[in-house]
PDB file of N, CA and C in Angstrom:
ATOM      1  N   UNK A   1       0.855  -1.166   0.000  1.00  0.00           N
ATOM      2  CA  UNK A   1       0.000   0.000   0.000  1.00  0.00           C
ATOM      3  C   UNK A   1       0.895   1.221   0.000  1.00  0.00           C
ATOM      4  N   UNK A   2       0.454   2.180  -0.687  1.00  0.00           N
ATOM      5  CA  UNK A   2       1.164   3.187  -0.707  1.00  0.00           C
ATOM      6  C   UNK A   2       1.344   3.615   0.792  1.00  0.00           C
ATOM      7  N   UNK A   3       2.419   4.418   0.885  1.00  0.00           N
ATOM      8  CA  UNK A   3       3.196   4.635   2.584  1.00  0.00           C
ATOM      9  C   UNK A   3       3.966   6.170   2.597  1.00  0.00           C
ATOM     10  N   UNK A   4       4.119   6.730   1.158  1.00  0.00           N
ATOM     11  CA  UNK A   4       4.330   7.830   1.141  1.00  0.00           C
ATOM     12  C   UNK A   4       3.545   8.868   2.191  1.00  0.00           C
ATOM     13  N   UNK A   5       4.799   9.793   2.485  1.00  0.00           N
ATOM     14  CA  UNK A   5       4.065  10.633   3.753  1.00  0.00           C
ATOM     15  C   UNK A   5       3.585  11.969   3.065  1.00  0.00           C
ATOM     16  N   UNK A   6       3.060  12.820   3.652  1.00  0.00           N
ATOM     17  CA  UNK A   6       2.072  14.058   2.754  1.00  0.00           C
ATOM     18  C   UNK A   6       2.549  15.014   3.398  1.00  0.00           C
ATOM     19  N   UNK A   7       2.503  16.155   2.951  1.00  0.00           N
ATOM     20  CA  UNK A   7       2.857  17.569   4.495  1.00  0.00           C
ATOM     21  C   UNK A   7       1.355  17.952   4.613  1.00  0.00           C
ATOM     22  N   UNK A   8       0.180  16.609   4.868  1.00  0.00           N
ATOM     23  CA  UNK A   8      -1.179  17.497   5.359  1.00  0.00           C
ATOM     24  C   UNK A   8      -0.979  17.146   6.509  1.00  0.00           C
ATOM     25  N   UNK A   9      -1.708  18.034   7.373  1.00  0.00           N
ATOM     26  CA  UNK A   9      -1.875  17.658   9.175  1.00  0.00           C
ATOM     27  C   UNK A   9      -2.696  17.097   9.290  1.00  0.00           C
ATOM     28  N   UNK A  10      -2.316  16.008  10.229  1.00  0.00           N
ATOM     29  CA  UNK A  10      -3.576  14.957  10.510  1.00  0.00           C
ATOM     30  C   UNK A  10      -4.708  15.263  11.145  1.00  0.00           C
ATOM     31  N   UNK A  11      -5.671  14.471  10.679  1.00  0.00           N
ATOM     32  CA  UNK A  11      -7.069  14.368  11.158  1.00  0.00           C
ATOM     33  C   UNK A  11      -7.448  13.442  11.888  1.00  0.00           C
ATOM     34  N   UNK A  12      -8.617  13.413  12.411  1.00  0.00           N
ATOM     35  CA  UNK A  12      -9.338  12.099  12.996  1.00  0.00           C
ATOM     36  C   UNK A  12      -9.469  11.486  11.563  1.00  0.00           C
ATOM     37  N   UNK A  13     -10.347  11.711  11.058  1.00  0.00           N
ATOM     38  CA  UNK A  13     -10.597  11.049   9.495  1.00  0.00           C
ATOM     39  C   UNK A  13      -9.284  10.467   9.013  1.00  0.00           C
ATOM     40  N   UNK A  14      -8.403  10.966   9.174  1.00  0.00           N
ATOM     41  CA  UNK A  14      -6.936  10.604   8.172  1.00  0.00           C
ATOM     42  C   UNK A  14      -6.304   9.300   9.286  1.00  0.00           C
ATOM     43  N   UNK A  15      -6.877   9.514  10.458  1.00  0.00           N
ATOM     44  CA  UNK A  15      -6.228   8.590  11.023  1.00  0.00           C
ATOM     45  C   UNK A  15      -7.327   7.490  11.335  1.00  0.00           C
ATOM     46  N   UNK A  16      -8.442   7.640  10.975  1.00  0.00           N
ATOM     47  CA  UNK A  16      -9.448   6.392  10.450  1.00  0.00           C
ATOM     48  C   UNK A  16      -9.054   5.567   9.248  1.00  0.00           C
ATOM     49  N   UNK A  17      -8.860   6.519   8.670  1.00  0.00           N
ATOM     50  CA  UNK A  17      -7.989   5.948   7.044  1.00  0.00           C
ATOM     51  C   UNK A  17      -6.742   5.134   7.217  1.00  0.00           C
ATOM     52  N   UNK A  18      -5.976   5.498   8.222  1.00  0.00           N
ATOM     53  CA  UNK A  18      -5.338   4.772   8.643  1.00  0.00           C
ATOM     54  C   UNK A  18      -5.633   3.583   8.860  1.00  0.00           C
ATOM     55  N   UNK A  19      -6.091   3.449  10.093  1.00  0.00           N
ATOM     56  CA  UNK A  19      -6.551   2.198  10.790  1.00  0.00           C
ATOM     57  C   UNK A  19      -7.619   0.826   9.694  1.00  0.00           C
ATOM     58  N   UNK A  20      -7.690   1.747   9.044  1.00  0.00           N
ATOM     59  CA  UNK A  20      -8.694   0.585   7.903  1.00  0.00           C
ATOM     60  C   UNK A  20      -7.559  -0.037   6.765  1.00  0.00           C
ATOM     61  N   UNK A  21      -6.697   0.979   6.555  1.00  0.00           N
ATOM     62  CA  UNK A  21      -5.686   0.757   5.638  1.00  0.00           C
ATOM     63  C   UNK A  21      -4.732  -0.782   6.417  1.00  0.00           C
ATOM     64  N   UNK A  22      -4.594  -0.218   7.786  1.00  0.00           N
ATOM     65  CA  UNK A  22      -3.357  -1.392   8.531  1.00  0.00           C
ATOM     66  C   UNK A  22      -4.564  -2.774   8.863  1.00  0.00           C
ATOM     67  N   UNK A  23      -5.516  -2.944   8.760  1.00  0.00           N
ATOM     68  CA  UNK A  23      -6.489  -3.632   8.800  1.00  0.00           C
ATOM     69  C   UNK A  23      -6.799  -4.466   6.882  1.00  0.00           C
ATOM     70  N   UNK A  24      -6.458  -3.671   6.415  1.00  0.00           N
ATOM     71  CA  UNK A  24      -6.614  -4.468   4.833  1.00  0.00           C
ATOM     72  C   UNK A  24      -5.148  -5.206   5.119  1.00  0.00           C
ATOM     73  N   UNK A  25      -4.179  -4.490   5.035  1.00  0.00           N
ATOM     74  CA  UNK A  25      -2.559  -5.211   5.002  1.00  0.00           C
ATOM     75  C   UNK A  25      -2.494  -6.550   5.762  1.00  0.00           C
ATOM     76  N   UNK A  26      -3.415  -6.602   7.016  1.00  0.00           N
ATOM     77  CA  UNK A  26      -2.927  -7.218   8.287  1.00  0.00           C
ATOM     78  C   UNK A  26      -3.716  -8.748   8.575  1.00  0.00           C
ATOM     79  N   UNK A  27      -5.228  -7.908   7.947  1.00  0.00           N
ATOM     80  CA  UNK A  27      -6.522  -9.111   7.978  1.00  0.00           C
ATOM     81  C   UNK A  27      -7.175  -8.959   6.301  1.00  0.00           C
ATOM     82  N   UNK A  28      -6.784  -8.811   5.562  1.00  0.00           N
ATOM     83  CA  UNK A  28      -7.851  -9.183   4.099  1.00  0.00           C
ATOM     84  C   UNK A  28      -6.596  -9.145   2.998  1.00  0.00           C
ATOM     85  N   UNK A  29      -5.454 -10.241   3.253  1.00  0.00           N
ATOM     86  CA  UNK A  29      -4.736 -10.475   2.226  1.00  0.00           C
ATOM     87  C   UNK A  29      -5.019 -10.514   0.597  1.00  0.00           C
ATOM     88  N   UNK A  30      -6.227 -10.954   0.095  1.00  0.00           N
ATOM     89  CA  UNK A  30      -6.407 -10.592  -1.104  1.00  0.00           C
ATOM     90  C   UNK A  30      -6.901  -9.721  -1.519  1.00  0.00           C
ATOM     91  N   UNK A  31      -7.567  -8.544  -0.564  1.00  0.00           N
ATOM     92  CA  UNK A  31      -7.225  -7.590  -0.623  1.00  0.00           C
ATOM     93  C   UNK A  31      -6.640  -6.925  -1.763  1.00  0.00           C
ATOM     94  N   UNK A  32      -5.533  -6.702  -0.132  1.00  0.00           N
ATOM     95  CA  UNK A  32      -4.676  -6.244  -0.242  1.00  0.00           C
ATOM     96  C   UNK A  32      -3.760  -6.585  -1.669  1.00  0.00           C
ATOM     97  N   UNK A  33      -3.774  -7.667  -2.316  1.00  0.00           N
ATOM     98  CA  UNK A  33      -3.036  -8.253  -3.018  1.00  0.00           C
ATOM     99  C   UNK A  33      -4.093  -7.335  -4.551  1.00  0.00           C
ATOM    100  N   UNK A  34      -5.438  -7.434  -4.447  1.00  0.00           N
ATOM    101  CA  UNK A  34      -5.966  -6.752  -5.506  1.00  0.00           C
ATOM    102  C   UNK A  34      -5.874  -5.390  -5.841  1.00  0.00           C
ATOM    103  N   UNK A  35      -5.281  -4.483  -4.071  1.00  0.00           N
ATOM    104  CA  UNK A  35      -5.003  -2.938  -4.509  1.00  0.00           C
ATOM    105  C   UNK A  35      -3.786  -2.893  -5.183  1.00  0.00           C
ATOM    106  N   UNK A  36      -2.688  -4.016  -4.623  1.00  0.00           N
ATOM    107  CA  UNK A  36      -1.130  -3.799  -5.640  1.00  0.00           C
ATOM    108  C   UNK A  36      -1.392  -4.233  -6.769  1.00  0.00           C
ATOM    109  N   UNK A  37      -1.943  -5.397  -7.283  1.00  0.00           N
ATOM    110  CA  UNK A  37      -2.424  -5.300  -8.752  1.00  0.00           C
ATOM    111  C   UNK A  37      -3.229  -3.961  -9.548  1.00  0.00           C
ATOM    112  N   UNK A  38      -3.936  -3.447  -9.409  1.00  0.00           N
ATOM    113  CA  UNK A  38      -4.436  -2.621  -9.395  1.00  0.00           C
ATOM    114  C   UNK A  38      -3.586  -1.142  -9.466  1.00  0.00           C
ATOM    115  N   UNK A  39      -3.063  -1.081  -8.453  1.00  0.00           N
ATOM    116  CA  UNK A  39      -1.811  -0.079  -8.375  1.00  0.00           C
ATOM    117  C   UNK A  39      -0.490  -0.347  -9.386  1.00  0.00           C
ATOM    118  N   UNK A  40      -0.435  -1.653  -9.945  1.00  0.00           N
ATOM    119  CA  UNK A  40       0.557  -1.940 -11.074  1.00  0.00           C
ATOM    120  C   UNK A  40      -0.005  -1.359 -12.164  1.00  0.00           C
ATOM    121  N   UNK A  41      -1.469  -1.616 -12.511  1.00  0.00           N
ATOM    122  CA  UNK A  41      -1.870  -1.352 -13.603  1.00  0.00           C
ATOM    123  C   UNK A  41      -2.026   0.376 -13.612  1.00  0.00           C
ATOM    124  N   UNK A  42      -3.155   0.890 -12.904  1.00  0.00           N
ATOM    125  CA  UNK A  42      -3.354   2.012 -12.948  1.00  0.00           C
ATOM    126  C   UNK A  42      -2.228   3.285 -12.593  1.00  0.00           C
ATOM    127  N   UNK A  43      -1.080   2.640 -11.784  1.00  0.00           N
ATOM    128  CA  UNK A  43      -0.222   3.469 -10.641  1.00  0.00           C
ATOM    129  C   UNK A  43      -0.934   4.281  -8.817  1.00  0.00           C
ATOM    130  N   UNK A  44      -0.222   5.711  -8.892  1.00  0.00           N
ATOM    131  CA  UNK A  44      -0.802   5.466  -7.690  1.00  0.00           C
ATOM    132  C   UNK A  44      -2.275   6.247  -7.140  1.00  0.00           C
ATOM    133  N   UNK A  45      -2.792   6.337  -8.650  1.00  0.00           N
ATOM    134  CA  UNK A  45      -4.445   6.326  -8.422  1.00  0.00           C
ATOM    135  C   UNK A  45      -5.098   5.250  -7.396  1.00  0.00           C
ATOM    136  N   UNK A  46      -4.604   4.186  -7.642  1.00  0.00           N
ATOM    137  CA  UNK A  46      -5.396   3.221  -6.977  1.00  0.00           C
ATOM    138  C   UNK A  46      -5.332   3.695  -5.560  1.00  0.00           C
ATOM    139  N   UNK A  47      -4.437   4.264  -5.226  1.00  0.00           N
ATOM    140  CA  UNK A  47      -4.243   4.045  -3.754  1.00  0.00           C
ATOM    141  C   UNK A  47      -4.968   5.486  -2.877  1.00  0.00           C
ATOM    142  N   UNK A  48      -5.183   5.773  -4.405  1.00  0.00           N
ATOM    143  CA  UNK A  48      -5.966   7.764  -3.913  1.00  0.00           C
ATOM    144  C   UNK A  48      -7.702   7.142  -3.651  1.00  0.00           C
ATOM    145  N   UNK A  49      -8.034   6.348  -4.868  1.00  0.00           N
ATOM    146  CA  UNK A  49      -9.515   5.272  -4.556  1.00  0.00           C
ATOM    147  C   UNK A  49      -9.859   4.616  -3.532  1.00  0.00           C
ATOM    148  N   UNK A  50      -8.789   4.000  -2.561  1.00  0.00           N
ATOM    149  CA  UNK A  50      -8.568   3.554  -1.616  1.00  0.00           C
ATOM    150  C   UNK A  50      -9.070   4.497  -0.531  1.00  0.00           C
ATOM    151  N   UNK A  51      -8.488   5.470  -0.196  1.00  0.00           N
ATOM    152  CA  UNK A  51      -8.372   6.267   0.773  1.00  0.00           C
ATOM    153  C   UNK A  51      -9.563   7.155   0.772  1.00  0.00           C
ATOM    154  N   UNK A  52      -9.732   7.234  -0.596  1.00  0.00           N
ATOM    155  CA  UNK A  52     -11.121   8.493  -0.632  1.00  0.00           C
ATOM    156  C   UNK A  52     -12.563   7.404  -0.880  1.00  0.00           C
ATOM    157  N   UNK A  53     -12.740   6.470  -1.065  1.00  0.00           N
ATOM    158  CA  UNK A  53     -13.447   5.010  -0.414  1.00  0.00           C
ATOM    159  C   UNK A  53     -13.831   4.847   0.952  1.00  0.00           C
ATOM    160  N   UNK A  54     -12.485   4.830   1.623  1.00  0.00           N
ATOM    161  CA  UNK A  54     -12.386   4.343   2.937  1.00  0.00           C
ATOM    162  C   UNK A  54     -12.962   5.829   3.905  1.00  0.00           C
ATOM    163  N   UNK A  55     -12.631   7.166   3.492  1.00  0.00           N
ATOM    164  CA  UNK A  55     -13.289   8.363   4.005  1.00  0.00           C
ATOM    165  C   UNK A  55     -13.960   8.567   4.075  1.00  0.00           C
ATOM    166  N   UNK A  56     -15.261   7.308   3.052  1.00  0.00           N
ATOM    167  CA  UNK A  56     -16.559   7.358   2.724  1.00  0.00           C
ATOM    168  C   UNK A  56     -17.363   8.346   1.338  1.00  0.00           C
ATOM    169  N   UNK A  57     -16.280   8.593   0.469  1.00  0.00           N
ATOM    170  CA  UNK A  57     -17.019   8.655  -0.744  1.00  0.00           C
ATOM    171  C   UNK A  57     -17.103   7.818  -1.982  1.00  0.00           C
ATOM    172  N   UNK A  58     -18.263   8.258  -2.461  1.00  0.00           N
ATOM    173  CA  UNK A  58     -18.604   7.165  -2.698  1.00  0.00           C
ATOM    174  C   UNK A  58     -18.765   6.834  -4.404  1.00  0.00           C
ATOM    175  N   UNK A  59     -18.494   5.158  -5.070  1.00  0.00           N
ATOM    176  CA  UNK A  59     -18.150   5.142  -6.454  1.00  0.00           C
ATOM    177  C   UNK A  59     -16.497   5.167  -6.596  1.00  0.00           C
ATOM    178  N   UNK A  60     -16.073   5.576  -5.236  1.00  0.00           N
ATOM    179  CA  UNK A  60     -14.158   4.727  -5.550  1.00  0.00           C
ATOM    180  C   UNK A  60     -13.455   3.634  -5.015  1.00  0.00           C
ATOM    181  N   UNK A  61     -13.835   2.831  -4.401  1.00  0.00           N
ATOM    182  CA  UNK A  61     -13.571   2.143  -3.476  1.00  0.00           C
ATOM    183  C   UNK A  61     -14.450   0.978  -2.590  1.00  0.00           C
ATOM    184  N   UNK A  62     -14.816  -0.113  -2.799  1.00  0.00           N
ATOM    185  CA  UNK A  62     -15.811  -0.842  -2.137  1.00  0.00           C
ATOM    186  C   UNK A  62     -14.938  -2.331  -1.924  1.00  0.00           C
ATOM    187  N   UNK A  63     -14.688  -2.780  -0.980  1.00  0.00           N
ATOM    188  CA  UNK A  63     -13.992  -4.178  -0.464  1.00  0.00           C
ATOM    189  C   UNK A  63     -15.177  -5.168   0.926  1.00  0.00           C
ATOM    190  N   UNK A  64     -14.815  -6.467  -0.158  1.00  0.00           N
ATOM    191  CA  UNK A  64     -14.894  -7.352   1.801  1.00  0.00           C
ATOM    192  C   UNK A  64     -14.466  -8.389   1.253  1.00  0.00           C
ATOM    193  N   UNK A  65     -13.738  -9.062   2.846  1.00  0.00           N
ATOM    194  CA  UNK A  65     -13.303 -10.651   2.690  1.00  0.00           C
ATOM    195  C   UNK A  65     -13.316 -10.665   4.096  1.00  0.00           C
ATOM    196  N   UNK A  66     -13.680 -11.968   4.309  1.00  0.00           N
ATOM    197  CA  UNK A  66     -13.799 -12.910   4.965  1.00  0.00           C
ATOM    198  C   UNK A  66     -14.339 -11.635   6.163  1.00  0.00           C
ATOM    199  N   UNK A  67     -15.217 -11.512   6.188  1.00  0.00           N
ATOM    200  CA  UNK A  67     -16.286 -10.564   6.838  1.00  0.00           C
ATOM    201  C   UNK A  67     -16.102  -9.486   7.054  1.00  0.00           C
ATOM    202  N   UNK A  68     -15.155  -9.134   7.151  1.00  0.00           N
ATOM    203  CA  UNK A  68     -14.392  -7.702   7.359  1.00  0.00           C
ATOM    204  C   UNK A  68     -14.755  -6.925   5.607  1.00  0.00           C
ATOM    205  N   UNK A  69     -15.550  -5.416   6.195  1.00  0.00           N
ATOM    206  CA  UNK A  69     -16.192  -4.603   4.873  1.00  0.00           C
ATOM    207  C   UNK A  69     -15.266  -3.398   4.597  1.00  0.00           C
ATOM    208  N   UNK A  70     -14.985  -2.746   3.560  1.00  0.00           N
ATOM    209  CA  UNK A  70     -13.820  -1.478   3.571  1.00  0.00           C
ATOM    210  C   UNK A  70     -14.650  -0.873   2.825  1.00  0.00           C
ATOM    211  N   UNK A  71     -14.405   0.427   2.721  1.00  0.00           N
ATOM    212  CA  UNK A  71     -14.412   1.233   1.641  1.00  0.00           C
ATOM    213  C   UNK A  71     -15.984   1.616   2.003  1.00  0.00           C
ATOM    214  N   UNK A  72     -16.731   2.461   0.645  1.00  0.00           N
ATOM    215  CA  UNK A  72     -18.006   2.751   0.879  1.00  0.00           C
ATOM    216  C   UNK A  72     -18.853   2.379  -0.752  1.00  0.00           C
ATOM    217  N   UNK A  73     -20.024   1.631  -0.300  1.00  0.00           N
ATOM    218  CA  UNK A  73     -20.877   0.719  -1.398  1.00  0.00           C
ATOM    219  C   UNK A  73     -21.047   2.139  -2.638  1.00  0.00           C
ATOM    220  N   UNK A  74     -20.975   1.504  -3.891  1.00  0.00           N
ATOM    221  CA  UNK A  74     -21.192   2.453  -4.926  1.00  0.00           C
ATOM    222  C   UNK A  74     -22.453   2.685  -5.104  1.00  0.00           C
ATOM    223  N   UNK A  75     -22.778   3.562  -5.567  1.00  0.00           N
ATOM    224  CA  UNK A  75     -24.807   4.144  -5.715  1.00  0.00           C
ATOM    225  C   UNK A  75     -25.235   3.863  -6.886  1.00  0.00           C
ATOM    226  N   UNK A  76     -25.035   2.802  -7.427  1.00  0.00           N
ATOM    227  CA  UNK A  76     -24.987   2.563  -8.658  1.00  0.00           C
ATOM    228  C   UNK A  76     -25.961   1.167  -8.551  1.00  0.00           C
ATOM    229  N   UNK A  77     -27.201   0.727  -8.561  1.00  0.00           N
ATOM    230  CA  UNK A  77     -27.624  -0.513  -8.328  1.00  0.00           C
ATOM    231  C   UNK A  77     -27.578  -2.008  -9.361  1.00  0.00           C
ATOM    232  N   UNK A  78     -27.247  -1.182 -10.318  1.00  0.00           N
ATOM    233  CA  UNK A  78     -27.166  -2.733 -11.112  1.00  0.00           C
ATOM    234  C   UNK A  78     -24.969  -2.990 -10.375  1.00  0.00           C
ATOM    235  N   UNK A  79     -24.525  -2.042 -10.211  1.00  0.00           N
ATOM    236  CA  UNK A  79     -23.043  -2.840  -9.773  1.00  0.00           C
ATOM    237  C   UNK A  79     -23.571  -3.442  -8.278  1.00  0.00           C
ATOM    238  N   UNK A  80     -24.357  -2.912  -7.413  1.00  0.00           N
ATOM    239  CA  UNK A  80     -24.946  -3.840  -6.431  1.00  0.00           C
ATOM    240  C   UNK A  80     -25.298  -5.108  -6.479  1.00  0.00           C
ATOM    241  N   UNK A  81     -26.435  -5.147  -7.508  1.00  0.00           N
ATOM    242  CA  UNK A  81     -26.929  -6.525  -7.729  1.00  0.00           C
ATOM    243  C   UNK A  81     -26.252  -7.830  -8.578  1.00  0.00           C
ATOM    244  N   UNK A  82     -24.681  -6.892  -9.361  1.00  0.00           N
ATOM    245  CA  UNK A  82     -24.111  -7.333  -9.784  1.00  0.00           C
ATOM    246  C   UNK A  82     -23.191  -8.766  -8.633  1.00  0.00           C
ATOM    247  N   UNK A  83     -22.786  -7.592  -7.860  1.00  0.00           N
ATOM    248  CA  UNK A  83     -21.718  -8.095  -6.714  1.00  0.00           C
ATOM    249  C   UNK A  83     -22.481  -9.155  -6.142  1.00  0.00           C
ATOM    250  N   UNK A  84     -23.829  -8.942  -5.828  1.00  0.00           N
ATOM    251  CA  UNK A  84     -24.524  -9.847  -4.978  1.00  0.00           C
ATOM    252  C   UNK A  84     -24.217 -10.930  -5.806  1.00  0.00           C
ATOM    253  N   UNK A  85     -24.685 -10.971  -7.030  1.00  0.00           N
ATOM    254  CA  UNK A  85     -25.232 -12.331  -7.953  1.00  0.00           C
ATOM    255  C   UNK A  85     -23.973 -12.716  -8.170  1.00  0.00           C
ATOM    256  N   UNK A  86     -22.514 -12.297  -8.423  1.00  0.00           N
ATOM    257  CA  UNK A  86     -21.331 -12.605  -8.131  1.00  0.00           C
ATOM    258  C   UNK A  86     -20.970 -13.639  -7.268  1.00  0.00           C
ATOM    259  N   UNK A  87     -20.965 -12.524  -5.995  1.00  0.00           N
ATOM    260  CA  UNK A  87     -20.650 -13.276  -4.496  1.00  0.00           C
ATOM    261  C   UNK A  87     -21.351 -14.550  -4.210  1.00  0.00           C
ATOM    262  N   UNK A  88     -22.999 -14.551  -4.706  1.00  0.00           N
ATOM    263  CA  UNK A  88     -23.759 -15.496  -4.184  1.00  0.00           C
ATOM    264  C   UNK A  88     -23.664 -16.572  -5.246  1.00  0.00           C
ATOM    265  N   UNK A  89     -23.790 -16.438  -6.155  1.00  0.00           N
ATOM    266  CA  UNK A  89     -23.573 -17.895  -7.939  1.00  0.00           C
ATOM    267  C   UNK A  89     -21.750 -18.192  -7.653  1.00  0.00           C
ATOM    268  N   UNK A  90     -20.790 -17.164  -7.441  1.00  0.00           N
ATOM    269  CA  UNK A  90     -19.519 -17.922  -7.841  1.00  0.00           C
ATOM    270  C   UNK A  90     -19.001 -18.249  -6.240  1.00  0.00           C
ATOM    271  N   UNK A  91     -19.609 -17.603  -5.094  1.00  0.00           N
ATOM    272  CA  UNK A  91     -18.967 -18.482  -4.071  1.00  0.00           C
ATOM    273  C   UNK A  91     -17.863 -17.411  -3.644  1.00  0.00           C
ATOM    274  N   UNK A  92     -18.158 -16.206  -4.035  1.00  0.00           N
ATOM    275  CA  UNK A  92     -16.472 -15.485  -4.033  1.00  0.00           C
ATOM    276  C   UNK A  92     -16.396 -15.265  -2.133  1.00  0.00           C
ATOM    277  N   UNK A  93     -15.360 -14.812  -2.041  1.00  0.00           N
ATOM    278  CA  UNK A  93     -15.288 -14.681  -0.296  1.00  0.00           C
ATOM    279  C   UNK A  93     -14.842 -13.492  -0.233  1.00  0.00           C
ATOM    280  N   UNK A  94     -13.975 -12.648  -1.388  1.00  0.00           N
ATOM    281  CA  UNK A  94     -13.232 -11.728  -1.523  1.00  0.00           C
ATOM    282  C   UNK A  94     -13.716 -10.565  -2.796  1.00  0.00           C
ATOM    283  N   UNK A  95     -14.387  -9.660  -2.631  1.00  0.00           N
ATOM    284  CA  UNK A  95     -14.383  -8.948  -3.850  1.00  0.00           C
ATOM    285  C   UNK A  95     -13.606  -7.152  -3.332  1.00  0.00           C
ATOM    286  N   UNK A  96     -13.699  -7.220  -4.746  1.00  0.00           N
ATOM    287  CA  UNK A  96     -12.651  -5.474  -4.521  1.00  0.00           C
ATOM    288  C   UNK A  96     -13.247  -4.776  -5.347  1.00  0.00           C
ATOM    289  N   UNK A  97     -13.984  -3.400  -5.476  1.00  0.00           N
ATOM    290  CA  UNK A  97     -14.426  -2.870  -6.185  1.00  0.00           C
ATOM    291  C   UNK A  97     -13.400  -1.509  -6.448  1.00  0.00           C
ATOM    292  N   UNK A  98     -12.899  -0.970  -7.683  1.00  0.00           N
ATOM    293  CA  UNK A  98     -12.286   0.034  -8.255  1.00  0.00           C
ATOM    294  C   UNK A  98     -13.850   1.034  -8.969  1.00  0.00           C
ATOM    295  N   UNK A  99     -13.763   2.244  -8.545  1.00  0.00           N
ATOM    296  CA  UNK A  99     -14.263   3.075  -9.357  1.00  0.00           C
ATOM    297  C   UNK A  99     -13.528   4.212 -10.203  1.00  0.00           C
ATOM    298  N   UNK A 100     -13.779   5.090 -11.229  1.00  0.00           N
ATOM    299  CA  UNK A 100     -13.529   5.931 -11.618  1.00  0.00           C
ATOM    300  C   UNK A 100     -12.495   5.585 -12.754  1.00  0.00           C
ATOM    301  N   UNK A 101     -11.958   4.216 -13.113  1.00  0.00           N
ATOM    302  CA  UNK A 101     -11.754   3.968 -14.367  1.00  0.00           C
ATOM    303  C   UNK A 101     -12.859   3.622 -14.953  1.00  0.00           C
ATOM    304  N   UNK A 102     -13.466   4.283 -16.175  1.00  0.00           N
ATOM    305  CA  UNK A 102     -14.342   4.336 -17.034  1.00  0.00           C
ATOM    306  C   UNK A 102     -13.760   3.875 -18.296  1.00  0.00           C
ATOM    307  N   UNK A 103     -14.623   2.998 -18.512  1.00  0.00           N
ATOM    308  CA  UNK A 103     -13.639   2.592 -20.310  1.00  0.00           C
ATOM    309  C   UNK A 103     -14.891   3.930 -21.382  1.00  0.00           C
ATOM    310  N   UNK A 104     -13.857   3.924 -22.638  1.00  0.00           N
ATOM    311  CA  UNK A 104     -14.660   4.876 -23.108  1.00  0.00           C
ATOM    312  C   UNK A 104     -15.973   4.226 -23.420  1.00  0.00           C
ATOM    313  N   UNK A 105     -17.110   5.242 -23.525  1.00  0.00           N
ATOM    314  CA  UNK A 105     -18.401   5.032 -24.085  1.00  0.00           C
ATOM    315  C   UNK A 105     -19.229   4.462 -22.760  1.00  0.00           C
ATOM    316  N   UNK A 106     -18.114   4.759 -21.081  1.00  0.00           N
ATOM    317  CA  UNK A 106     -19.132   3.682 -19.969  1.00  0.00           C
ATOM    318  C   UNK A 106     -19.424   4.797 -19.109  1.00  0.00           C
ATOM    319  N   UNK A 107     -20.934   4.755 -18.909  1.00  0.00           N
ATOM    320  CA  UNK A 107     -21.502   5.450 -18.021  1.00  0.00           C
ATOM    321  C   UNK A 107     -22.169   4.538 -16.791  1.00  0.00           C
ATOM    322  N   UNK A 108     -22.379   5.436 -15.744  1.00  0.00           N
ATOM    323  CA  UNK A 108     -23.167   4.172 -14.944  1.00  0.00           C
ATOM    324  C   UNK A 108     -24.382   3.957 -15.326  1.00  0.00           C
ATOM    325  N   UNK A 109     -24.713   4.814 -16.267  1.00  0.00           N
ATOM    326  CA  UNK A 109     -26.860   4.334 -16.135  1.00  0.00           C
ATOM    327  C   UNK A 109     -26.472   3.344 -17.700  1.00  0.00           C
ATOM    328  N   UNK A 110     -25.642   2.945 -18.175  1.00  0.00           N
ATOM    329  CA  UNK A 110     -24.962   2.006 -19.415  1.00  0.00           C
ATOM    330  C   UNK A 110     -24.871   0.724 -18.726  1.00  0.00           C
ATOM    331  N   UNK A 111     -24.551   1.130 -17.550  1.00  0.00           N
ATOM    332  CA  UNK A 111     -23.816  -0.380 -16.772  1.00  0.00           C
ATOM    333  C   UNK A 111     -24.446  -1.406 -17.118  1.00  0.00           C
ATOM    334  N   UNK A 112     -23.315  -2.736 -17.652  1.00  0.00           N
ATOM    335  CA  UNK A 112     -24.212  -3.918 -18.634  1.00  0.00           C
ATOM    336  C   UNK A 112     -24.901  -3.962 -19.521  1.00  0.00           C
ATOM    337  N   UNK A 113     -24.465  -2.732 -20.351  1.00  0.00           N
ATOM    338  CA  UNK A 113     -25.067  -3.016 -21.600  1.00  0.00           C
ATOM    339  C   UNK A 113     -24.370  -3.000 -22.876  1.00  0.00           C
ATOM    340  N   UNK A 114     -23.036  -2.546 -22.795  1.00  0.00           N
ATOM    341  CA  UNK A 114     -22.175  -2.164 -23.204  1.00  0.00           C
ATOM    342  C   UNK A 114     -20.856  -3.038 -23.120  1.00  0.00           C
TER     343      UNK A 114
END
């Protein structure tokens, strides 16, 4: 996970962000393993999705494994019902949601049709 330090002054919030961040590393290994993929591909966007997820906005960031939930659910309901029918038909234990890469021509009210 990104570890670079910032010259902002800390917050309660920033140090919530924290604590969820050392909580993905520590307890949700695949995870964690899907933000460094993710962070290979995109760079270190991923890790800005992460954090502004975990602050609670919302459409960048959505995680759970093995019961433990991160990030904040996207407002988007077919990617809802997506995840469900996912999680519940393939058995997954682990999903990671990325927002704000858009392929061209993708909107959310498009979602699945395209």
């Amino acid at each position: 996970m990104d570890t670079s330090k910032t010259d902002k002054p800390k917050t309660e919030e920033g140090d919530k962000v924290e604590l969820v961040i050392a909580a993905i590393k520590t307890q949700m290994p695949e995870t964690y393993k899907s933000i460094q993929r993710k962070a290979a591909s995109i760079g270190r966007q991923a890790y800005q999705l992460v954090r502004r997820g975990i602050a609670g906005e919302v459409n960048c960031f959505y995680a759970f494994e093995g019961g433990r939930v991160v990030g904040t659910p996207f407002n988007c309901p077919t990617i809802t019902a997506d995840i469900a029918m996912y999680a519940c038909e393939f058995g997954r234990v682990h999903v990671c949601i990325f927002g704000e890469q858009l392929q061209p021509g993708f909107t959310w009210s498009n979602h699945g049709q395209n």
